[in-house]
Protein backbone atom coordinates (compact mmCIF):
# COMPACT_ATOMS: atom_id res chain seq x y z
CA UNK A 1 91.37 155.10 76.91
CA UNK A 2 88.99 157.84 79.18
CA UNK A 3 87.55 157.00 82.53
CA UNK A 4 90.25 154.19 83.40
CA UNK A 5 90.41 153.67 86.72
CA UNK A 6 93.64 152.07 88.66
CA UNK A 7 94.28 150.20 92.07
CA UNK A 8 97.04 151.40 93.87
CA UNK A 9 98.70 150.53 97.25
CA UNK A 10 99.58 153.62 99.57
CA UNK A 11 101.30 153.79 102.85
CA UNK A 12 98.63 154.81 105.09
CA UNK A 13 101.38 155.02 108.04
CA UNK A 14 105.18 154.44 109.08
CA UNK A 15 106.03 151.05 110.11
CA UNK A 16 107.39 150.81 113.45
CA UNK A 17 109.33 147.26 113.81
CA UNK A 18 107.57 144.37 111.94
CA UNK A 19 105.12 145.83 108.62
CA UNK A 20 101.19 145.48 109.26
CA UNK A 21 98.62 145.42 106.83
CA UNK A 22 97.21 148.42 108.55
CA UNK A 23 100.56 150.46 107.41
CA UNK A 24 98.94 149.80 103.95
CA UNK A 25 95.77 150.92 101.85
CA UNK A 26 94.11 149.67 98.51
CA UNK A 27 93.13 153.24 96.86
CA UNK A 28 91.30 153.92 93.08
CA UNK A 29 92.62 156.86 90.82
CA UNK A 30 91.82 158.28 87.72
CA UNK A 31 94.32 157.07 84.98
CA UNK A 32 95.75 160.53 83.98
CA UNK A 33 96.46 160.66 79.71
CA UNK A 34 99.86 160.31 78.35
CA UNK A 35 100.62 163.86 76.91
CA UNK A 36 103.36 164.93 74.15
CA UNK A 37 106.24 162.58 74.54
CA UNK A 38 104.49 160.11 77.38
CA UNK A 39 103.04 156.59 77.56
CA UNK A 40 100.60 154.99 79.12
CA UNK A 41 101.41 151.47 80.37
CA UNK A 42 98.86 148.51 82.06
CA UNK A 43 101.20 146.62 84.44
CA UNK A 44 101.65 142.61 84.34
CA UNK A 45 103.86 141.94 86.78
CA UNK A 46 105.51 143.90 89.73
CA UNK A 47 108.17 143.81 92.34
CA UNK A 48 108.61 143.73 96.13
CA UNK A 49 112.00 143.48 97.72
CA UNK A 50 113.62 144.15 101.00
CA UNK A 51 115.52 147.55 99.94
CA UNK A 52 111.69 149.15 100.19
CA UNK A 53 111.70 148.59 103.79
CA UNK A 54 114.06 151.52 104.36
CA UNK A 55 112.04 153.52 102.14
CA UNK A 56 109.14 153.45 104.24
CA UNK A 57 111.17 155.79 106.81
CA UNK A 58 111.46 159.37 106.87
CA UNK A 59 114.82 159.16 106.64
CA UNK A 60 117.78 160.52 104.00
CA UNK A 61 118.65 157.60 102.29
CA UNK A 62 119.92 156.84 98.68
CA UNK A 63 116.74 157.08 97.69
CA UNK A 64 113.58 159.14 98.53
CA UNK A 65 111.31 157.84 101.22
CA UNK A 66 108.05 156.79 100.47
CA UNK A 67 104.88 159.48 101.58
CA UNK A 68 101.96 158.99 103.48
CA UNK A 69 98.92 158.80 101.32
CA UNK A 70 100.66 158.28 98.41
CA UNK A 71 101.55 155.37 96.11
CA UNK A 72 104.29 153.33 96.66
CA UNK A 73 106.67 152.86 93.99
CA UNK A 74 109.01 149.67 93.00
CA UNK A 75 110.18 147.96 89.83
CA UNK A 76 107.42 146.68 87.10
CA UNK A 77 106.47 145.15 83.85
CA UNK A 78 104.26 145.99 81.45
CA UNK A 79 102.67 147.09 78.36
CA UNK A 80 102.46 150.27 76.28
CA UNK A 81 98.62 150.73 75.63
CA UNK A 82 98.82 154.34 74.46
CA UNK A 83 101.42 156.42 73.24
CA UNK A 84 102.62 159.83 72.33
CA UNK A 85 106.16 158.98 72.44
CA UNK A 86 108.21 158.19 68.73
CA UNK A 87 110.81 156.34 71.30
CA UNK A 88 107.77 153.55 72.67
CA UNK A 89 104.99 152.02 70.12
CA UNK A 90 102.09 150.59 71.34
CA UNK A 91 102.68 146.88 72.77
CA UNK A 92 105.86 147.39 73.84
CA UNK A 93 107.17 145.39 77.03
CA UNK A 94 108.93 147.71 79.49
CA UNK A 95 110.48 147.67 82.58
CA UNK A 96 109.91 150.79 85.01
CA UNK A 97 109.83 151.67 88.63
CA UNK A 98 106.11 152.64 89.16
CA UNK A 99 104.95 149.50 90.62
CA UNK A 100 102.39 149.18 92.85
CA UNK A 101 99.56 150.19 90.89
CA UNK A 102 97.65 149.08 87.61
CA UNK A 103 98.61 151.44 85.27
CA UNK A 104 101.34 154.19 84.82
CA UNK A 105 101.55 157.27 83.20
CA UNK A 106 104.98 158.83 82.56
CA UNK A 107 107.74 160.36 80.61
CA UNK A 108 109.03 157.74 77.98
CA UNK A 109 112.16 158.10 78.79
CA UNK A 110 111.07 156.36 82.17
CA UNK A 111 109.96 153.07 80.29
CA UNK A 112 112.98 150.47 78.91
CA UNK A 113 112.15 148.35 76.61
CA UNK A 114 112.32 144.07 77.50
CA UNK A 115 113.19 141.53 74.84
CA UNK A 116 111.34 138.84 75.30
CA UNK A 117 113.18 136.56 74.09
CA UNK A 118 115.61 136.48 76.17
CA UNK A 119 113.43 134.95 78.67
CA UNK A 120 109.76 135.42 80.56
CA UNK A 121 108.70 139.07 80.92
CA UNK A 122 108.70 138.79 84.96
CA UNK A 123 112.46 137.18 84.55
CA UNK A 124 112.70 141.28 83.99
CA UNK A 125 112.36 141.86 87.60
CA UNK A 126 114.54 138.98 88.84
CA UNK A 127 117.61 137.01 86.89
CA UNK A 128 117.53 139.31 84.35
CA UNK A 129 116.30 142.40 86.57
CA UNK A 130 117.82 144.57 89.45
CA UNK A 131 118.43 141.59 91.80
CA UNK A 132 120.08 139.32 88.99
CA UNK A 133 122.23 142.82 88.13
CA UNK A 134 122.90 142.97 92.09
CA UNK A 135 124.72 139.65 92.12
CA UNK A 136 126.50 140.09 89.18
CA UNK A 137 127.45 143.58 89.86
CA UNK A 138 128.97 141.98 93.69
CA UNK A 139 130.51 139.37 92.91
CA UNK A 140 132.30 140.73 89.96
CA UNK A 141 132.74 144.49 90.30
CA UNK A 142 132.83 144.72 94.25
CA UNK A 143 133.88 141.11 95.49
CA UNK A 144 136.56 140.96 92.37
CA UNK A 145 135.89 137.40 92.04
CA UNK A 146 138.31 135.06 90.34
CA UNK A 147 137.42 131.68 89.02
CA UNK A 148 138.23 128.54 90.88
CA UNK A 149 137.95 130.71 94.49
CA UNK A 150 135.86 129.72 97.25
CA UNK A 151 132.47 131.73 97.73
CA UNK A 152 129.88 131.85 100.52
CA UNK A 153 126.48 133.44 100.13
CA UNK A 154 124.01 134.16 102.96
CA UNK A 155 120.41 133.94 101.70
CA UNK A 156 121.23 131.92 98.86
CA UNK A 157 118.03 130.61 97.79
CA UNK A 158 116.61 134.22 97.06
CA UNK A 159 116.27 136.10 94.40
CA UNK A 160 119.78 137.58 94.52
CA UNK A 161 121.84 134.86 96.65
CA UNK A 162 120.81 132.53 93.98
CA UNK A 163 122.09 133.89 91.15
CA UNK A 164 125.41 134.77 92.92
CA UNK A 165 125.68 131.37 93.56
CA UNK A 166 124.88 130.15 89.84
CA UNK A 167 127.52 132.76 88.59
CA UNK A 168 129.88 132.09 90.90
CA UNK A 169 129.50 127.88 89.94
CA UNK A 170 129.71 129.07 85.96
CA UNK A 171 133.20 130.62 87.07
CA UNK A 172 134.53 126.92 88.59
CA UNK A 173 134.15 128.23 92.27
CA UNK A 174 133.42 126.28 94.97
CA UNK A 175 129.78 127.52 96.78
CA UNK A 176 128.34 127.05 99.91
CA UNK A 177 124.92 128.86 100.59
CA UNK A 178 122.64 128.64 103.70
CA UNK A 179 118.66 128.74 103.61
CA UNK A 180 115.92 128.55 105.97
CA UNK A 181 114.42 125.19 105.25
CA UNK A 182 115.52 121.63 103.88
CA UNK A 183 113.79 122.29 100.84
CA UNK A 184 115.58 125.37 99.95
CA UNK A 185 118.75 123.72 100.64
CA UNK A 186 117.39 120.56 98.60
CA UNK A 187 117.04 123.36 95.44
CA UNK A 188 120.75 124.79 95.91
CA UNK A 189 122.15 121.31 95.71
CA UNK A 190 120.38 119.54 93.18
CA UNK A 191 119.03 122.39 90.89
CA UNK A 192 121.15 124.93 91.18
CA UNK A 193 124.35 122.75 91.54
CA UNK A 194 126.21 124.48 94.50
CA UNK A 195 128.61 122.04 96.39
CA UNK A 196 126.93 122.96 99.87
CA UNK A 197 123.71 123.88 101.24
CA UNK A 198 123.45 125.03 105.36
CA UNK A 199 120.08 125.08 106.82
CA UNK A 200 121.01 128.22 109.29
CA UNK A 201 118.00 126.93 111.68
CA UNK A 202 118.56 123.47 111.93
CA UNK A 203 122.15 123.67 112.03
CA UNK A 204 123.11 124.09 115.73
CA UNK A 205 126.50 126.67 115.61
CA UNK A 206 126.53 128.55 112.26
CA UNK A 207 129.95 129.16 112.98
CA UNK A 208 131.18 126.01 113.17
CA UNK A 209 128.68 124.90 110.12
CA UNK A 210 129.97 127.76 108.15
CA UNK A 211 133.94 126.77 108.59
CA UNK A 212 133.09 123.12 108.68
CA UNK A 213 131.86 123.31 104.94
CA UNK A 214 135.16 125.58 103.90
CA UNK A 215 138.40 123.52 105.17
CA UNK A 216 140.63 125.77 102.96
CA UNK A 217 138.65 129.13 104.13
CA UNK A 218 136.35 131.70 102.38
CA UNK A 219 138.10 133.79 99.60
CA UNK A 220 134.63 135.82 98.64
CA UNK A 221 131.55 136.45 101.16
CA UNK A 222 128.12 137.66 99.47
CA UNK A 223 126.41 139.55 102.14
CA UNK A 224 122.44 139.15 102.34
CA UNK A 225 121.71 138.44 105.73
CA UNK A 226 124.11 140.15 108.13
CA UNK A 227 124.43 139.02 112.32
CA UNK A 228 125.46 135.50 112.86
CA UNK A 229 126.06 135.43 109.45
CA UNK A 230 128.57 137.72 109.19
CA UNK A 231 130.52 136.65 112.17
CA UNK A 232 130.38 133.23 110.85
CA UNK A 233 132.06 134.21 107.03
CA UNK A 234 134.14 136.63 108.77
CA UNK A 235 135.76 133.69 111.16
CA UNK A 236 136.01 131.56 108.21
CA UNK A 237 137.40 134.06 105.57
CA UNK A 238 140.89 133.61 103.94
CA UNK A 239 143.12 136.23 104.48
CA UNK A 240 142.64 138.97 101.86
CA UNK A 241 138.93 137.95 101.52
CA UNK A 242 136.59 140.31 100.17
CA UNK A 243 132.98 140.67 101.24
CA UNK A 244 130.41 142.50 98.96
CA UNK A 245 127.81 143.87 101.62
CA UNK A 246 124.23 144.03 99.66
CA UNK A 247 121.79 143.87 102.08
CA UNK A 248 121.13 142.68 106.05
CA UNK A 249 117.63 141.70 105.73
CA UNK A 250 117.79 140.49 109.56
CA UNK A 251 117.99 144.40 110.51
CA UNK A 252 115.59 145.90 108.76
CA UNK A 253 112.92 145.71 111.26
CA UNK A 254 114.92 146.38 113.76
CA UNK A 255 113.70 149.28 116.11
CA UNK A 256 116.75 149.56 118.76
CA UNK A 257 120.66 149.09 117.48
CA UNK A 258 121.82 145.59 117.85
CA UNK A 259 125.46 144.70 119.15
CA UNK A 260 127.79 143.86 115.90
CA UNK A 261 130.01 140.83 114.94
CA UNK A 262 132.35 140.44 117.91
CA UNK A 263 135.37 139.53 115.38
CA UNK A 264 136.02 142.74 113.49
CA UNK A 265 139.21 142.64 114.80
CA UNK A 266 140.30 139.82 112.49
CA UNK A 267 139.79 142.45 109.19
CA UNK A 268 142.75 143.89 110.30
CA UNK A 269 144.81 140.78 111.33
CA UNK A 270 143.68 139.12 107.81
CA UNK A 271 143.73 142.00 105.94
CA UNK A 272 139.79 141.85 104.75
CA UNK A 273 138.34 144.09 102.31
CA UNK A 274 134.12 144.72 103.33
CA UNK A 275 132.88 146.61 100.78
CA UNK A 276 128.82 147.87 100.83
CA UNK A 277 127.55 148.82 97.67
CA UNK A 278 124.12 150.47 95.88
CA UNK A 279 122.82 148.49 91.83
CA UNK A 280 122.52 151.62 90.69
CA UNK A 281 125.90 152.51 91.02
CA UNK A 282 126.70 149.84 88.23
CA UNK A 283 124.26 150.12 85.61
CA UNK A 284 126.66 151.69 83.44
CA UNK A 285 127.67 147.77 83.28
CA UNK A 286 124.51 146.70 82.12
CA UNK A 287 125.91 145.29 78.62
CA UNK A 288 128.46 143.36 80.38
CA UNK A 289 125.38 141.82 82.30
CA UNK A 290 123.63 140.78 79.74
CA UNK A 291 126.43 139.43 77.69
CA UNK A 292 126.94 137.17 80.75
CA UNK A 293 123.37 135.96 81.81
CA UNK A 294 122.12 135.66 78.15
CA UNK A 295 123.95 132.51 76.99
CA UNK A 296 123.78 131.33 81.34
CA UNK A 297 119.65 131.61 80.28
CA UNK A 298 119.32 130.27 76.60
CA UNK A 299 121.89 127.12 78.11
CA UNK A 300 119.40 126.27 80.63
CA UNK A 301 122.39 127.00 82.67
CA UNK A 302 121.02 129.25 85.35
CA UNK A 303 117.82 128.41 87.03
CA UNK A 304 115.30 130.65 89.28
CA UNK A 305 112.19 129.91 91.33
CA UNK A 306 109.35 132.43 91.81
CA UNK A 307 106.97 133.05 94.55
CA UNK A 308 103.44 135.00 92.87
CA UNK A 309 100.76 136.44 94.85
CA UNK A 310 97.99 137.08 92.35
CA UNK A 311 96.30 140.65 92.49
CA UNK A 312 97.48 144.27 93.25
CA UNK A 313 95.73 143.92 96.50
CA UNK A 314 98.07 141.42 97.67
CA UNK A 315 101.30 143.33 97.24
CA UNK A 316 101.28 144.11 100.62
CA UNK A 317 101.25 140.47 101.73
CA UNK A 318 103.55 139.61 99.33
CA UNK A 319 105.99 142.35 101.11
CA UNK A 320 105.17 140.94 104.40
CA UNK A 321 106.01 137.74 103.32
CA UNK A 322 109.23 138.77 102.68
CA UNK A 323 110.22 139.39 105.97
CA UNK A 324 108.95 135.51 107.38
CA UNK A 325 110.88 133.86 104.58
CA UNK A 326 107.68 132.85 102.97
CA UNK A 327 109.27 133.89 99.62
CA UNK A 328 111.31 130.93 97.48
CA UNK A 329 113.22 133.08 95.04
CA UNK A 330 111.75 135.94 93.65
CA UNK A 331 108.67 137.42 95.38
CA UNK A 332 106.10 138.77 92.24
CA UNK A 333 102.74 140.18 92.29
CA UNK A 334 101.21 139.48 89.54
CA UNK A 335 98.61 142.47 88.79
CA UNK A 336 96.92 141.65 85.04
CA UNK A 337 97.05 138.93 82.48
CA UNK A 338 99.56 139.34 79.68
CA UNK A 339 97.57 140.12 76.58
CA UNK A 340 97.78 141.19 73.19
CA UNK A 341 97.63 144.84 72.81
């Protein structure tokens, strides 16, 4: 496969605040060869979520930040079209982290194989991917959550908050989750089965929403949003309520520091445990995942929506997008068909 050339997105400069399409650059590069134990792979599908945000500072972070002039990376799916790798044959599905670009050339040992059949190939990057392991890995390894308790989850329609809700139902809990729209809140009541759905715009004091819909209190806050939010769950919470922190999506563009809750103080009277936490340091639990979400799937148990912006030169919108709540579930580029190899 000589003289392939690939689209790739770049970060042409450092956002400041709010992303612009000018912080971003469609670029063409020569596909390199897979050498001795590499693969080449023609992506399908690919990823944008919030986390990338903070990659796009120079900054010492958990993980690198992105250069200028350079591809971005991010989570995948594809195909092996060429291999020199015993570990990957040709037509493989595999899940890897350099997105943002048509094809990929790396180690094998950077490629994991997808089944299939345990669902669609792009379910890979979502309910079955990092942000499906992200719920499961909060709610279960950091929250400690015990069935029959009473759960809250702050961006609950997306591609995390709704699983966490889902899982959190399959354990006999009783779930509220707030949304930005009637629609979304439509889906988390009558498709994904939660008991409670809060429109956070439309619904005047979130505070008084938030302990309106939990008479008994919260025993387990899943943190997506942060702000308001997390005032709200921590006014509500139960004492010896745990809070898995994932992400504060409301921050992230944030160029000056923005005053905190103004009820801390009631972690100590309540004796709260707040607890942030990183996927990655979990994936040792992958198995356990899986063992969980498989039969959730093949039930019809646990649904998802999707959001797809077709073409590699739309990733960048559809990372935009993320930060407007244009996204309903999991935000996807799709780059390439899926096609027999």
């Amino acid at each position: 496969m000589s003289n392939l050339s690939s689209k790739e997105i770049r970060l042409k400069a450092r956002p400041v605040g709010m992303p612009k399409d000018s912080d971003f650059e469609v670029a063409s590069a020569d596909v390199l060869q897979p050498g001795d134990g590499e693969v080449l792979v023609r992506n399908i599908w690919m990823s944008v979520d919030p986390y990338m945000r903070g990659r796009m500072m120079d900054r010492e972070s958990y993980v690198p930040p992105f250069q200028i002039g350079k591809p971005l990376e991010g989570g995948a799916i594809g195909q092996v079209v060429e291999s020199k790798s015993d570990k990957l044959k040709v037509g493989t599905y595999v899940n890897h982290m350099w997105g943002w670009r048509e094809y990929a050339t790396g180690p094998a040992a950077g490629f994991t194989p997808v089944d299939p059949s345990l669902g669609p190939i792009e379910a890979f990057l979502g309910t079955l991917g990092m942000p499906g392991m992200t719920a499961w890995a909060g709610l279960f390894k950091v929250a400690n959550l015990k069935d029959g308790e009473t759960v809250f989850v702050s961006a609950a329609s997306g591609a995390v908050g709704s699983v966490v809700c889902q899982l959190a139902k399959a354990h006999g809990c009783y779930v509220v989750g707030s949304a930005g729209s009637d629609e979304k809140c439509k889906w988390l009541e009558e498709v994904a089965g939660i008991d409670k759905a809060i429109n956070y715009k439309t619904c005047g004091d979130l505070t008084k929403a938030v302990a309106d819909a939990f008479p008994k209190g919260i025993d387990v806050y899943f943190e997506n949003v942060g702000g308001k939010h997390l005032e709200a769950a921590i006014n509500a919470m139960r004492p010896n309520g745990r809070a898995a922190l994932c992400g504060m999506i409301e921050q992230y563009n944030d160029t000056e520091p923005r005053p905190g809750p103004t009820n801390l103080i009631q972690i100590v009277g309540k004796s709260l445990r707040l607890q942030g936490f990183i996927v990655s340091n979990y994936f040792q639990h992958m198995g356990e995942f899986f063992a969980e979400m498989g039969p959730l799937i093949q039930s019809g148990k646990m649904k998802w929506e999707e959001t797809v912006e077709e073409g590699i030169e739309n990733a960048p919108k559809a990372f935009l997008n993320l930060f407007k709540g244009a996204n309903f579930g999991k935000m996807l580029v799709k780059i390439g068909p899926d096609k027999a190899v």
